[in-house]
Protein backbone atom coordinates (compact mmCIF):
# COMPACT_ATOMS: atom_id res chain seq x y z
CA UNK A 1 3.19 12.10 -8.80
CA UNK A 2 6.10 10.58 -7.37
CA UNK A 3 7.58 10.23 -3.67
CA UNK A 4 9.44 13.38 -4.19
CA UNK A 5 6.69 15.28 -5.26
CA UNK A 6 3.58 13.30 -2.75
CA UNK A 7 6.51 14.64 -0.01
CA UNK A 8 6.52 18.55 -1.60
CA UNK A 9 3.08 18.43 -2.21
CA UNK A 10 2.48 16.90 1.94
CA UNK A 11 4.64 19.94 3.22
CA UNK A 12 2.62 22.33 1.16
CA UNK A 13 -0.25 21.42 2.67
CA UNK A 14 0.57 20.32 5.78
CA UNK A 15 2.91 23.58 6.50
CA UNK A 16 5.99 21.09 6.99
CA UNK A 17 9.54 21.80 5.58
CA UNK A 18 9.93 18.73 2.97
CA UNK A 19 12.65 17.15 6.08
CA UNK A 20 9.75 16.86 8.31
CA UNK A 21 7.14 16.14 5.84
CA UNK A 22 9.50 13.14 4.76
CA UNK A 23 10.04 11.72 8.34
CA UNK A 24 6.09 11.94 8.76
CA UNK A 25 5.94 10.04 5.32
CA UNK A 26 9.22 7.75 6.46
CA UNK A 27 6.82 7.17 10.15
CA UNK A 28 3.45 6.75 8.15
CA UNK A 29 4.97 3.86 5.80
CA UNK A 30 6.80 2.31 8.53
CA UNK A 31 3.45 1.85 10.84
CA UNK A 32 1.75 0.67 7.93
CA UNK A 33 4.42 -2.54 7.57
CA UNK A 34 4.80 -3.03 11.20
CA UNK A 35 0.89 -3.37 11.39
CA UNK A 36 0.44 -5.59 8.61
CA UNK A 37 3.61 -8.00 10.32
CA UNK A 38 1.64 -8.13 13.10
CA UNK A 39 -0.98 -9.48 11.45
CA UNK A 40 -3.44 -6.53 12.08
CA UNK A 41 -6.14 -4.68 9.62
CA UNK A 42 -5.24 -1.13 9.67
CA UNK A 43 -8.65 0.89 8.22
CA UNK A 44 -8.53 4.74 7.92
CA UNK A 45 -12.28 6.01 7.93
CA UNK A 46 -12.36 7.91 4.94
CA UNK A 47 -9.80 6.53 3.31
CA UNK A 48 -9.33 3.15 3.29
CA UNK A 49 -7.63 0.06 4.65
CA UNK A 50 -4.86 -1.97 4.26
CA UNK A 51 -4.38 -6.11 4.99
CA UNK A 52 -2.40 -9.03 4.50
CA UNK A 53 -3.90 -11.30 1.76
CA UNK A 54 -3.01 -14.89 1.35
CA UNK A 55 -2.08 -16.49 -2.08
CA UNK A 56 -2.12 -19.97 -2.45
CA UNK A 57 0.19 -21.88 -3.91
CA UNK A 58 -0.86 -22.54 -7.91
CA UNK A 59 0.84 -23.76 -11.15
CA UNK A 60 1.78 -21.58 -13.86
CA UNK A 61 4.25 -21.79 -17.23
CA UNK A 62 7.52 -20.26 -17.50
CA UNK A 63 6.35 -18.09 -21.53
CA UNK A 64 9.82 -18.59 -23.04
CA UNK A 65 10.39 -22.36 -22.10
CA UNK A 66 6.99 -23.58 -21.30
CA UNK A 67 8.03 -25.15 -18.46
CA UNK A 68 5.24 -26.00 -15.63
CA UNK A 69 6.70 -24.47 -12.61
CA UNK A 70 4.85 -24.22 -8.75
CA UNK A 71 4.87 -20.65 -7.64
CA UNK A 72 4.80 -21.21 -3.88
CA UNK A 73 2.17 -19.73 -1.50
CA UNK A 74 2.59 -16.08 -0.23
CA UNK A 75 1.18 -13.12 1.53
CA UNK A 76 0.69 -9.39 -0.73
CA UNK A 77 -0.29 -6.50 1.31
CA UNK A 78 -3.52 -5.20 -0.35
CA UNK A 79 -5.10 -1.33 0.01
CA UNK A 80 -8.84 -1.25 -0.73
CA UNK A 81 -10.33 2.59 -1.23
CA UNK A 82 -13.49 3.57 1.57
CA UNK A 83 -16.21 4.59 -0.46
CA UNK A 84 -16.07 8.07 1.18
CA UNK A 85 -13.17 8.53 -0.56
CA UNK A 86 -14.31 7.04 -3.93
CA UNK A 87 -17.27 8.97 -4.02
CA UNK A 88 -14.99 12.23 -4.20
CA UNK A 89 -14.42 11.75 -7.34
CA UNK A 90 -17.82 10.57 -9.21
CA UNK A 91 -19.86 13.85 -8.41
């Protein structure tokens, strides 16, 4: 499923027309990224939540050349499933 469907499919069952199902999906997204800026945990009982992760900075080789190069230190959001929701699907 793809954005264009997940939007279809949210106006289905929501009882939306897709242009306000996408501007819930369009509001939903952008709370998610202005939450994780602010450096906050965002956890949706019965879902999951979502958070900032650090990487630290580590070595690695470029394949074709070999080369050692230093792949600097970052944050990745991260999403980890509740296990509510997991257990929905291992009846």
């Amino acid at each position: 499923m793809n954005k264009t469907e997940f939007i279809k499919a949210l106006a289905n069952n929501a009882g939306y027309t897709i242009k306000e199902a996408t501007v819930a999906y369009d509001a939903f997204v952008a709370s998610v990224v202005e939450g994780l800026s602010q450096g906050e945990k965002i956890a949706l009982t019965g879902f999951g939540t979502f958070e900032l992760k650090e990487r630290p900075e580590r070595d690695a080789f470029n394949p074709l050349t070999k080369e050692k190069v230093t792949i600097k230190a970052c944050k990745v959001p991260a999403f980890k499933f509740g296990s509510s929701f997991k257990d929905q699907f291992n009846n």
